[in-house]
Protein backbone atom coordinates (compact mmCIF):
# COMPACT_ATOMS: atom_id res chain seq x y z
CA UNK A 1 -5.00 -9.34 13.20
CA UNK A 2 -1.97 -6.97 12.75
CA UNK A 3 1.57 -7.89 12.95
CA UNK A 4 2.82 -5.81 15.30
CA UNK A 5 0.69 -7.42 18.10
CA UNK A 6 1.38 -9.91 20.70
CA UNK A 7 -1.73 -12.72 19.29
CA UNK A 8 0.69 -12.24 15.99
CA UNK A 9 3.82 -12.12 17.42
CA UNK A 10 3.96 -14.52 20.08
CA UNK A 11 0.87 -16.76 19.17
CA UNK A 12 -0.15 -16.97 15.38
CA UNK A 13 3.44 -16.65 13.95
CA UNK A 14 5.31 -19.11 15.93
CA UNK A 15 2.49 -21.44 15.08
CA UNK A 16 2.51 -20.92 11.35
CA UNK A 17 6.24 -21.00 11.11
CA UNK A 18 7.00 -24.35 12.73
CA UNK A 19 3.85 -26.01 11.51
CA UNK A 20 4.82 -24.74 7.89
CA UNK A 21 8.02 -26.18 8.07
CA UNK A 22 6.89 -29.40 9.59
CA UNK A 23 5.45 -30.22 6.11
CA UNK A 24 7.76 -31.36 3.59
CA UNK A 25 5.17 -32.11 0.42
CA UNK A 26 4.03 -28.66 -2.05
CA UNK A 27 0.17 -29.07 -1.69
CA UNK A 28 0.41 -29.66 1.80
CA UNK A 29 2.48 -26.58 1.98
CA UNK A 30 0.28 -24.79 -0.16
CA UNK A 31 -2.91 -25.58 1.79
CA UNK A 32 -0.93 -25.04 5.41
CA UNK A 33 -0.31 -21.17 4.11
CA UNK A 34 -4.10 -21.12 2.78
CA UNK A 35 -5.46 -22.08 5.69
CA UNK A 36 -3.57 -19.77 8.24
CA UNK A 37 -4.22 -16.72 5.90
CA UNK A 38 -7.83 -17.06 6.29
CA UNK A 39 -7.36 -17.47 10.07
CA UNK A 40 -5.25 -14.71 9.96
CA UNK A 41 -7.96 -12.61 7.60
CA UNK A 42 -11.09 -13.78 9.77
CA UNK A 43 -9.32 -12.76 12.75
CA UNK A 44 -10.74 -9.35 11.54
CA UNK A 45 -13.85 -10.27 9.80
CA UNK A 46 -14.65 -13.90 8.82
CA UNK A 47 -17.72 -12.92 7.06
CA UNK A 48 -15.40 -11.87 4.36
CA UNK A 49 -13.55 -14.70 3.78
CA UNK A 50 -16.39 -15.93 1.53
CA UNK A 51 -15.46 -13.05 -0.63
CA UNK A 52 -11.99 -13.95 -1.04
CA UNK A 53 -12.93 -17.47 -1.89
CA UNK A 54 -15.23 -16.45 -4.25
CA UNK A 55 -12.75 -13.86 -5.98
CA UNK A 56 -10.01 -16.76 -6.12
CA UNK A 57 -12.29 -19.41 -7.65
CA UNK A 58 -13.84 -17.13 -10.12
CA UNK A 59 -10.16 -16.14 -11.12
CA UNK A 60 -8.78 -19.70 -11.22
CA UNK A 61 -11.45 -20.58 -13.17
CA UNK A 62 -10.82 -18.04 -16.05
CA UNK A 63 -7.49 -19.72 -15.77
CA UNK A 64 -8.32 -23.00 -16.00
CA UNK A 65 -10.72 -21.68 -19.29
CA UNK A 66 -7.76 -19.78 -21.06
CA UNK A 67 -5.16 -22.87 -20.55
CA UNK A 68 -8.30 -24.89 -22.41
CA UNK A 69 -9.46 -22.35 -25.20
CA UNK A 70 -8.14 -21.07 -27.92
CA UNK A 71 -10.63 -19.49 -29.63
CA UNK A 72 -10.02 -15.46 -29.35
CA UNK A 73 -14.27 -14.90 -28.32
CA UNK A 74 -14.08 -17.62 -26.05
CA UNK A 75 -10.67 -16.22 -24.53
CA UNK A 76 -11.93 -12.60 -24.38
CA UNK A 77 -14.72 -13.50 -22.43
CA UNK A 78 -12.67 -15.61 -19.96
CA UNK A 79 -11.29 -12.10 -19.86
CA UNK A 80 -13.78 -9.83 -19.18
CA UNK A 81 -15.53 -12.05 -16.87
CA UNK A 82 -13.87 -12.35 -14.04
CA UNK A 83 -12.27 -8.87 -14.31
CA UNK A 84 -15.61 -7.44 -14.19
CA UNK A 85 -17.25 -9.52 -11.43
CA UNK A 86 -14.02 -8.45 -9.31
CA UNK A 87 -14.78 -4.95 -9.80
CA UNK A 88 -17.96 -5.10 -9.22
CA UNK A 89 -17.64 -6.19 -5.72
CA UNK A 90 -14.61 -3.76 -5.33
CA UNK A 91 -17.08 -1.62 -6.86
CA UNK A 92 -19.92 -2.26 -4.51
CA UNK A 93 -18.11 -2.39 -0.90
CA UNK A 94 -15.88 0.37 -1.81
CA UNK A 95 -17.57 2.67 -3.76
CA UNK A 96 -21.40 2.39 -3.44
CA UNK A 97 -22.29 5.01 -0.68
CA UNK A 98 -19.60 7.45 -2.66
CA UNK A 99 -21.36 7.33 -6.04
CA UNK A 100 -25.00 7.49 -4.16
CA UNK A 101 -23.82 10.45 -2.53
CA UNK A 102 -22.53 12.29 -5.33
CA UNK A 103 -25.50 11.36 -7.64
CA UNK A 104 -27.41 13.48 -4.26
CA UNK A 105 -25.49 16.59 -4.36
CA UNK A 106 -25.01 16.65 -8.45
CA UNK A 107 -28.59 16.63 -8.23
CA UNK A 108 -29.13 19.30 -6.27
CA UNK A 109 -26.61 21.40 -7.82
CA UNK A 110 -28.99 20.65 -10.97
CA UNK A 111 -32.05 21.44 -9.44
CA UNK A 112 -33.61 18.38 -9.63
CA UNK A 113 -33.60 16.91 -5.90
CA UNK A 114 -32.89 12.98 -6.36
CA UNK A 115 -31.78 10.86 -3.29
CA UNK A 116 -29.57 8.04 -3.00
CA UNK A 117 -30.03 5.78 -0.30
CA UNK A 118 -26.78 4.55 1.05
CA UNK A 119 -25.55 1.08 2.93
CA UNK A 120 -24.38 0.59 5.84
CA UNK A 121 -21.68 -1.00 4.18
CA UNK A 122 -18.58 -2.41 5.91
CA UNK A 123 -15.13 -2.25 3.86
CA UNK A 124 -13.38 -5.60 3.28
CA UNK A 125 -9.82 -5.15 4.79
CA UNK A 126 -7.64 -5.50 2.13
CA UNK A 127 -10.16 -6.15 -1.23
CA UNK A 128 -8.40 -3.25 -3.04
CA UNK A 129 -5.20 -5.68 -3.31
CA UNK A 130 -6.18 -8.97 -3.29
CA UNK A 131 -8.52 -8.00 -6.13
CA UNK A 132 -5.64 -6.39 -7.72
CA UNK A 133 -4.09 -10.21 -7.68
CA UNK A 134 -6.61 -11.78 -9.25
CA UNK A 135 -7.07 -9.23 -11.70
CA UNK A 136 -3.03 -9.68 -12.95
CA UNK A 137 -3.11 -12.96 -12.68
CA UNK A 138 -6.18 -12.73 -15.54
CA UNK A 139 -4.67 -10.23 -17.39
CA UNK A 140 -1.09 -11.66 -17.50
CA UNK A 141 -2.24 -15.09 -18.51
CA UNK A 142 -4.44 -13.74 -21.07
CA UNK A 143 -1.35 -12.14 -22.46
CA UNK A 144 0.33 -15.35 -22.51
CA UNK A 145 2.99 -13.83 -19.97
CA UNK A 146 2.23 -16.72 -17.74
CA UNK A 147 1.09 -19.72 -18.02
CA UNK A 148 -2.01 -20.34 -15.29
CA UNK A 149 -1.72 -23.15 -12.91
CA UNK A 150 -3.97 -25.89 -12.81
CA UNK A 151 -3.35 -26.50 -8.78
CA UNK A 152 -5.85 -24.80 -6.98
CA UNK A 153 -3.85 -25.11 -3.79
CA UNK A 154 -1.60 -22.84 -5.07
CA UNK A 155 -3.70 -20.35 -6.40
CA UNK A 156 -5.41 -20.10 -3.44
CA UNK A 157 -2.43 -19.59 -1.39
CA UNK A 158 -1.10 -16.86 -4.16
CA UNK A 159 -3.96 -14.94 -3.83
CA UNK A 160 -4.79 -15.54 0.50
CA UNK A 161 -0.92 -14.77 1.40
CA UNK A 162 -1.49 -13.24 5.09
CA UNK A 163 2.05 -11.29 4.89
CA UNK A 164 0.90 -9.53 1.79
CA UNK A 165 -2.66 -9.95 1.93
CA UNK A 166 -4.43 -6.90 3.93
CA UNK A 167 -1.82 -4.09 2.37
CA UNK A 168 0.81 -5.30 0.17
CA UNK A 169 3.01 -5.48 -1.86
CA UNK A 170 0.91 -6.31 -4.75
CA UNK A 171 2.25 -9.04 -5.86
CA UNK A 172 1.87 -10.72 -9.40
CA UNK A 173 1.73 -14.16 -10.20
CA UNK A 174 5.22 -14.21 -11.96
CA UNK A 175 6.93 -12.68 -9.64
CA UNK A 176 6.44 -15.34 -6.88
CA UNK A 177 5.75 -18.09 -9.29
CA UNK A 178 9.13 -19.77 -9.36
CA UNK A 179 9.34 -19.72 -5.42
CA UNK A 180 5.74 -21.42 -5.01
CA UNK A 181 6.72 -24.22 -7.74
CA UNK A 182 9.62 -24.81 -5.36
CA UNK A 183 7.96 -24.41 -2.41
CA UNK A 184 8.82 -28.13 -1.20
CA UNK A 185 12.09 -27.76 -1.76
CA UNK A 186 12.88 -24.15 0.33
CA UNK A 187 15.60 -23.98 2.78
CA UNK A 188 14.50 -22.67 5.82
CA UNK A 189 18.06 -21.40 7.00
CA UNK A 190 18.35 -19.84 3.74
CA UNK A 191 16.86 -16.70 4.31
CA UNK A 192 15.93 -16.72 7.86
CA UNK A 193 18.67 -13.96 9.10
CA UNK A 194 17.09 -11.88 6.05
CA UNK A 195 13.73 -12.50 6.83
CA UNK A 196 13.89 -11.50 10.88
CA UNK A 197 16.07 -8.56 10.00
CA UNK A 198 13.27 -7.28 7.41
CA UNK A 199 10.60 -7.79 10.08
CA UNK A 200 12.00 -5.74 13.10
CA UNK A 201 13.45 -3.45 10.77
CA UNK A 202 9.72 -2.96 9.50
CA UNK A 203 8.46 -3.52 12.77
CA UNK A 204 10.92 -0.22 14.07
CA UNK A 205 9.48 1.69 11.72
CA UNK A 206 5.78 1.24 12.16
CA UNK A 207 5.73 1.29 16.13
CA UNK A 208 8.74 3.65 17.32
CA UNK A 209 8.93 6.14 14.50
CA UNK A 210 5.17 6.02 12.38
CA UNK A 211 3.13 5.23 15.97
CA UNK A 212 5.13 7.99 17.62
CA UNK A 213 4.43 10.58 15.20
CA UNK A 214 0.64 9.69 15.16
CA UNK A 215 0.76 9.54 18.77
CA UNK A 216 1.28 13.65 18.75
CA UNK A 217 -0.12 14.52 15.54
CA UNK A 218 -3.22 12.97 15.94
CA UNK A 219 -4.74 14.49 18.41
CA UNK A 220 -3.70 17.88 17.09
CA UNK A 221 -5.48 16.96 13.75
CA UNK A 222 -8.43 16.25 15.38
CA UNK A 223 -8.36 20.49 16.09
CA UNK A 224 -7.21 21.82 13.16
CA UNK A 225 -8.87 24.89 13.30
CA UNK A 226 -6.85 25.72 16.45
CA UNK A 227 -3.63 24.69 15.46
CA UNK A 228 -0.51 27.57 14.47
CA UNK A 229 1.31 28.40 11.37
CA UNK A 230 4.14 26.60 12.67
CA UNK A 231 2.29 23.58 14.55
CA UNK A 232 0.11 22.53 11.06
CA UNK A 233 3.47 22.64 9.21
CA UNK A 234 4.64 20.05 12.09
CA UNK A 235 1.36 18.06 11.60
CA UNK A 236 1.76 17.86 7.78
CA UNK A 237 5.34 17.56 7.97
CA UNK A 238 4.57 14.97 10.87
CA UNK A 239 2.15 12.91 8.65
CA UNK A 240 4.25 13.04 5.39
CA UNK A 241 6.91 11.13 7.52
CA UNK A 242 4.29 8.86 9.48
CA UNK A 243 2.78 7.60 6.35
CA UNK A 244 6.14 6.47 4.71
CA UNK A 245 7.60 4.92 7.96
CA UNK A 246 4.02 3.28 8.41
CA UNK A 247 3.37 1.58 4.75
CA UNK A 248 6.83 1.18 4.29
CA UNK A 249 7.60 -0.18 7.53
CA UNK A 250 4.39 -2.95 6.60
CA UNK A 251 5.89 -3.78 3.19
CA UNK A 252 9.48 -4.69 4.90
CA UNK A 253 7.27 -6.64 7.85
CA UNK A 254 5.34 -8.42 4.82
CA UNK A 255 8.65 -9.19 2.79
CA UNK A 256 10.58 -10.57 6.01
CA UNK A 257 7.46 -12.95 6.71
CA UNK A 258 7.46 -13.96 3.12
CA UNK A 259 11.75 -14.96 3.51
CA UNK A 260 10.57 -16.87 6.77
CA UNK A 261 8.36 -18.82 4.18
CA UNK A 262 11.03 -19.66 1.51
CA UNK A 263 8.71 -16.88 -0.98
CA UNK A 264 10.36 -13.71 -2.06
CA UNK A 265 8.46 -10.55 -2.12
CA UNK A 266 8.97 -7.33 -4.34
CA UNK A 267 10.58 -4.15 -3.11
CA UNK A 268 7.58 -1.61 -2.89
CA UNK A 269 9.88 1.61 -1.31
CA UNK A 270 12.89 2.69 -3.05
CA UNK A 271 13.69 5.59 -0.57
CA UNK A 272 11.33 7.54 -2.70
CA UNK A 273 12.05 10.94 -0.11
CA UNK A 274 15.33 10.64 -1.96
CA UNK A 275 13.48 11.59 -5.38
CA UNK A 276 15.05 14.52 -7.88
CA UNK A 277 11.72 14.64 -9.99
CA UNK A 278 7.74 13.61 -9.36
CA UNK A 279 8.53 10.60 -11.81
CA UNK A 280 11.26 9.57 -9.96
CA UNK A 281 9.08 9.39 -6.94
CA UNK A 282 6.48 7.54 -8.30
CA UNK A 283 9.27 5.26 -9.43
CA UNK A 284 10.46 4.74 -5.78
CA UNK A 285 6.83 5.34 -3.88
CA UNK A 286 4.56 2.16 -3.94
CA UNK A 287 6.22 -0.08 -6.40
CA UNK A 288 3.84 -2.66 -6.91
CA UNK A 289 0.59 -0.06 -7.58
CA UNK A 290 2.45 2.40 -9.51
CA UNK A 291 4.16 -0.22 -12.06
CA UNK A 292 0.54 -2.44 -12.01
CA UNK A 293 -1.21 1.27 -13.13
CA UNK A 294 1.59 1.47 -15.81
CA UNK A 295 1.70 -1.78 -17.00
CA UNK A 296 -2.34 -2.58 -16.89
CA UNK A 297 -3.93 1.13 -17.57
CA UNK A 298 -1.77 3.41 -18.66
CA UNK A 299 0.57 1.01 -21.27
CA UNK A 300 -3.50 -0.19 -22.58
CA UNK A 301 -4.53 3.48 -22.85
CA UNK A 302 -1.98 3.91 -25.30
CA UNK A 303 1.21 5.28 -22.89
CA UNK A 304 3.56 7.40 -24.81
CA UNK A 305 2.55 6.32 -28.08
CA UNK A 306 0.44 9.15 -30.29
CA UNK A 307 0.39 12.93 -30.16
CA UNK A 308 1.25 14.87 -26.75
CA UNK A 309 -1.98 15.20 -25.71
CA UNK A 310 -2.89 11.91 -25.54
CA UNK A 311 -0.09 11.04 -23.58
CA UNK A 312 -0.75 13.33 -21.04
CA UNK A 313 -5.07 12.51 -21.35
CA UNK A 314 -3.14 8.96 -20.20
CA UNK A 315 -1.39 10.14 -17.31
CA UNK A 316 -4.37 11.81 -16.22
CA UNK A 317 -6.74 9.60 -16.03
CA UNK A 318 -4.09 6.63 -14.32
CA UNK A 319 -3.61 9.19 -11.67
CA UNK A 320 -7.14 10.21 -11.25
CA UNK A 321 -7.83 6.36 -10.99
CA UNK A 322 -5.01 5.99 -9.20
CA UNK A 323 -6.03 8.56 -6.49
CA UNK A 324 -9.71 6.89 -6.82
CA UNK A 325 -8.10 3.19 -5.76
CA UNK A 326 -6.97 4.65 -2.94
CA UNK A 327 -10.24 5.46 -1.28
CA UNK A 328 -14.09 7.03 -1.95
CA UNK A 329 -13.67 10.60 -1.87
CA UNK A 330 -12.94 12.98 -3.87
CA UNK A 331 -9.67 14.33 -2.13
CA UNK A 332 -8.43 11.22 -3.34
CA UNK A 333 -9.66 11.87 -6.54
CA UNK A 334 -7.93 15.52 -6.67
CA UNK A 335 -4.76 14.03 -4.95
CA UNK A 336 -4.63 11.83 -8.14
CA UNK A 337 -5.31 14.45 -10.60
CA UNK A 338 -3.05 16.75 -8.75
CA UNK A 339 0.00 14.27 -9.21
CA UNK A 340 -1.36 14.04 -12.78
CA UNK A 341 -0.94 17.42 -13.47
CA UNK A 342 2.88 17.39 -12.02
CA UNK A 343 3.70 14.38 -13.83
CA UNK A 344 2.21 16.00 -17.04
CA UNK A 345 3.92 19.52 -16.46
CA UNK A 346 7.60 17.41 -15.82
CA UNK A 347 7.34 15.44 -18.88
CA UNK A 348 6.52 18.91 -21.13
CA UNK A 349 9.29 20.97 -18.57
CA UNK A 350 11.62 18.50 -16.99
CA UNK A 351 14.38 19.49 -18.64
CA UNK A 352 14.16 23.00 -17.07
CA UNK A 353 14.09 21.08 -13.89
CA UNK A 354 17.24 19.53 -14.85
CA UNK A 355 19.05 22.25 -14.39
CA UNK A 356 18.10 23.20 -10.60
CA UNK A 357 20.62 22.17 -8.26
CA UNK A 358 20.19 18.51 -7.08
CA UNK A 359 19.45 19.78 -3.38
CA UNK A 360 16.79 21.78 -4.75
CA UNK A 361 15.40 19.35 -7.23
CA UNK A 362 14.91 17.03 -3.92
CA UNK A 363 13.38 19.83 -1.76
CA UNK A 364 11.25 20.84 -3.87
CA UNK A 365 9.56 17.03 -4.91
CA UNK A 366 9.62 16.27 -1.26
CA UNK A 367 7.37 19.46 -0.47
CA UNK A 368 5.43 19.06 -4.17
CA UNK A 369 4.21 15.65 -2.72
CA UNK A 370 4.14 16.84 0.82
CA UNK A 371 1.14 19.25 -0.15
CA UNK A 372 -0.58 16.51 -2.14
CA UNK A 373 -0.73 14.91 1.39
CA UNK A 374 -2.68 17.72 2.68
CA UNK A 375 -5.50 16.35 0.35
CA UNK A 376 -4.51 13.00 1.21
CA UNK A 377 -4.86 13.32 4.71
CA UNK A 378 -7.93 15.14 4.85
CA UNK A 379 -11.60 14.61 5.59
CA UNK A 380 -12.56 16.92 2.84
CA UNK A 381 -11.76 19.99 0.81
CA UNK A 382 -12.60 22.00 4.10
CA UNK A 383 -9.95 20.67 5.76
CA UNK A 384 -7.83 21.07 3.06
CA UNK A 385 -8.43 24.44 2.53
CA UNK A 386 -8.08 25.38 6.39
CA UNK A 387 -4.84 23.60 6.80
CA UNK A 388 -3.38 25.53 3.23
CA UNK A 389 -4.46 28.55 4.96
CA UNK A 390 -2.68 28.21 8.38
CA UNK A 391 0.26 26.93 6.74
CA UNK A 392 0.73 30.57 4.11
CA UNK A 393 -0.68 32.97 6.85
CA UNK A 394 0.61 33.42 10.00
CA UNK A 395 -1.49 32.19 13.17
CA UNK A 396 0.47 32.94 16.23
CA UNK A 397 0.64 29.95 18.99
CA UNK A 398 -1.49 30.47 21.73
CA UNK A 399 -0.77 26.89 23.45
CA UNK A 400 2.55 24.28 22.62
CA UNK A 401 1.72 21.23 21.09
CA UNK A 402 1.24 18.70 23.48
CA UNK A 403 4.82 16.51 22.86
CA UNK A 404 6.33 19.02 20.84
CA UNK A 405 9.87 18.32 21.83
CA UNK A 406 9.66 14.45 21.27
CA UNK A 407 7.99 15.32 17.86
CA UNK A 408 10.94 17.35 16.88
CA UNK A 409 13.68 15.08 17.71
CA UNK A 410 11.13 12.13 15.97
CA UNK A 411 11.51 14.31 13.19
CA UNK A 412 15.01 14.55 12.53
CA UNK A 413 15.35 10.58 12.90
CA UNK A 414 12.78 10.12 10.21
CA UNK A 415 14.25 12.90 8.08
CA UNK A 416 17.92 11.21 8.00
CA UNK A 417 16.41 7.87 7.93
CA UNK A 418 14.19 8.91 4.87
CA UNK A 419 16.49 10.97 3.40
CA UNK A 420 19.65 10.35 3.56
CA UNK A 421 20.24 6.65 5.03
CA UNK A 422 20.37 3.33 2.52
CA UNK A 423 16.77 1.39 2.79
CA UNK A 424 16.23 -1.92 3.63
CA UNK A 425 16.74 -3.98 0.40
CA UNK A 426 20.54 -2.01 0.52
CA UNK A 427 21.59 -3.24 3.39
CA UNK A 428 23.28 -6.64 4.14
CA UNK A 429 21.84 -8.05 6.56
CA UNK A 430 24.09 -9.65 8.75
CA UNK A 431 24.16 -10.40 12.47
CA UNK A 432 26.93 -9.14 14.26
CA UNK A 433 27.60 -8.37 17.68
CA UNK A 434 26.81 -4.91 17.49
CA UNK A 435 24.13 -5.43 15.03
CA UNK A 436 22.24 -7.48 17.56
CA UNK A 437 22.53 -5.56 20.21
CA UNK A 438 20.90 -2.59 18.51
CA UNK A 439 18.19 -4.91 17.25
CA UNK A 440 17.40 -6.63 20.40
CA UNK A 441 17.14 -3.17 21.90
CA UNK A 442 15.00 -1.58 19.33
CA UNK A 443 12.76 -4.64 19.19
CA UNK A 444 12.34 -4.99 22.86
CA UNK A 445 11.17 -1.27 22.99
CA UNK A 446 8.70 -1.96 20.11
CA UNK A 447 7.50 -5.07 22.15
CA UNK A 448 7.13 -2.60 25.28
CA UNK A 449 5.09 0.11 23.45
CA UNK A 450 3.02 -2.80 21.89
CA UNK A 451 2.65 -4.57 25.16
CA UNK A 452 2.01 -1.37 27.10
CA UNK A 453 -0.93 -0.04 24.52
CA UNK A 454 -3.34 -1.07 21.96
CA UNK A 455 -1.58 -1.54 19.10
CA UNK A 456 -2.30 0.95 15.93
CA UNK A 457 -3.43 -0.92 12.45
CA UNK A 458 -1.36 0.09 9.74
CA UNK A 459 -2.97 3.14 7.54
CA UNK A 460 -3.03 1.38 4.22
CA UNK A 461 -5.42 -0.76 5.92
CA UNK A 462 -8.53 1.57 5.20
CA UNK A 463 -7.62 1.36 1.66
């Protein structure tokens, strides 16, 4: 099910809302949220559900076993346990057919024909980061950073959150923990004006500005062997906008539903477009993965600590796994080590940087990630290659791309939206007159374009 649909919208929500609120005791609370998330999940699949009960049991479990034991063996393996049966199901549904494959051609390459078989294996919407939950949840109360709960209820519902569940934020234990303890005692007119504004401000962002660039770009992608010089810098430029109004459009959508809930979700965009460095970026871009890869890879690899070159063997291979997370391929795996590399070559040259104007020092780490989204973006290194070549030599325009005009003006919204305007966690919030109006507006047009098409699943999805 997707949120910016009209089962979600006008069926599912209202019915999760006012039954939630309805309740008035924690568990029943707790189990009211658990049991509409795994509507809300098998609304896609519920074949999969299993999986996600299995993941959360195994996880509260290890829990339950490090509240109990002291002993450091005993503790490690309450540890390693459930971290490595979660991976090996990410492992398995997300990565199976890739490592077959590769194994094929490596072989090949070696002269010594093997074959793989691969699965017909259907991706779990959503495993990457629900895993990721379970997995911090392990990790932090093995640290002692938390201390795990012993009510499976709210575990369950931790872990099964639909406004978070399928895409994020990632969302660790302790940052939530203090809202679910209080869960019985949220104020529903506390943060409703918040919560609604974060929704159809997310919701504007995914359907008129993300689904409106795809709408053109799309198609054009589809023939990128015909496209111009000009019209695959408007495709790349196109999709570099589309994917930030898209995810971050979800994350506000996911944030506002968890206000309407009395929970409080993390920020996961910090107008990263507005970044003076690649660091800064990854400071801004995708909050909740980038600090979770600093915090439970790169920190444990050893982080800063220890000569120069292990520092930057750290940031390497977080960003190759990083890139890897993000789906089985191996422009994913270059997109990683590519950011790597620029991450590496700012920490040894930043200061140099430094000394660029600001205007440039944005530019240029809006168009350094911009061409780690060619990679991103395509099918493989082919594609790649073919769109870095019609972007650096000129290719006349035999044809106009179909919408060009409403791509343009598109464009320059999303630019001084991305750029230039405050993002959602800095503004206020409040309903006035005028405020309204625009909203009411906006949203009715998003209902329109949802109501008058099928409506387009988020991209993080497929991750």
């Amino acid at each position: 099910m997707l949120f910016n649909s009209i089962p979600f919208l006008f069926i599912f929500l209202p019915a999760a809302y006012m039954g939630f609120w309805q309740l008035r005791k924690k568990n029943h609370r707790f189990v009211w949220l658990t049991l509409t998330s795994y509507v809300f999940y098998g609304m896609w699949n519920y074949k999969f559900c299993g999986l996600m009960v299995l993941s959360t049991l195994v996880s509260y479990c290890a829990g339950l076993g490090l509240l109990r034991w002291q002993e450091p063996r005993v503790r490690k393996l309450c540890l390693i346990a459930p971290i490595t049966i979660d991976l090996l199901l990410l492992g398995f549904f997300k990565y199976f057919n890739f490592i077959g494959e590769t194994l094929t051609h490596l072989s090949g390459w070696l002269h010594a024909p093997m074959h793989v078989s691969t699965l017909d294996i259907v991706l779990p919407v959503g495993i990457s980061f629900y895993t990721f939950h379970t997995i911090t949840y392990v990790v932090d109360s093995y640290r002692r950073v938390i201390v795990p709960t012993k009510n499976i209820f709210e575990f369950s519902c931790y872990v099964s959150l639909f406004s978070q569940l399928v895409a994020g934020p990632i969302v660790r234990f302790r940052q939530i923990e203090a809202d679910l303890d209080n869960l019985d005692r949220a104020d529903r007119k506390r943060w409703l004006d918040r919560g609604w504004s974060f929704f159809a401000i997310g919701m504007m962002k995914k359907v008129l500005i993300a689904d409106t660039i795809a709408a053109i770009i799309n198609p054009a992608l589809k023939e990128y062997g015909q496209l111009s010089t000009f019209a695959a810098w408007l495709c790349i430029l196109g999709y570099t906008y589309q994917l930030y109004f898209d995810f971050s459009g979800y994350s506000d959508m996911a944030v506002g539903l968890g206000y309407l809930f009395g929970i409080r979700l993390p920020q996961n965009f910090n107008s990263p477009y507005k970044a003076a460095s690649i660091t800064e970026l990854w400071h801004r871009w995708h909050i909740s993965l980038s600090t979770c890869l600093r915090d439970y890879l790169y920190v444990p690899l050893g982080g800063n600590r220890g000569p120069g070159w292990k520092t930057y063997r750290n940031v390497m291979i977080t960003m190759v796994l990083g890139g890897l997370w993000h789906g089985a391929s191996w422009t994913f795996v270059f997109f990683g080590g590519y950011h790597g590399l620029l991450l590496c070559l700012h920490k040894a040259w930043g200061k140099h940087w430094t000394r660029l104007p600001g205007i440039m020092q944005r530019a240029g780490t809006f168009f350094l990630f911009l061409f780690g989204l060619i990679f991103f973006r395509s099918d493989g290194f082919g594609m790649a290659w073919m769109f870095l070549v019609r972007m650096f030599s000129w290719r006349a325009a035999t044809t106009a791309l179909p919408g060009y005009y409403v791509l343009l003006a598109v464009l320059v919204l999303a630019a001084g939206i991305a750029h230039l305007a405050p993002n959602t966690f800095e503004l206020k919030h409040e309903w006035r007159p005028w405020t309204v109006t625009a909203f009411a507006a906006a949203y009715l047009a998003c209902l329109l374009m949802i109501g008058g098409g099928h409506p387009s699943p988020f991209l993080y999805f497929q991750f």
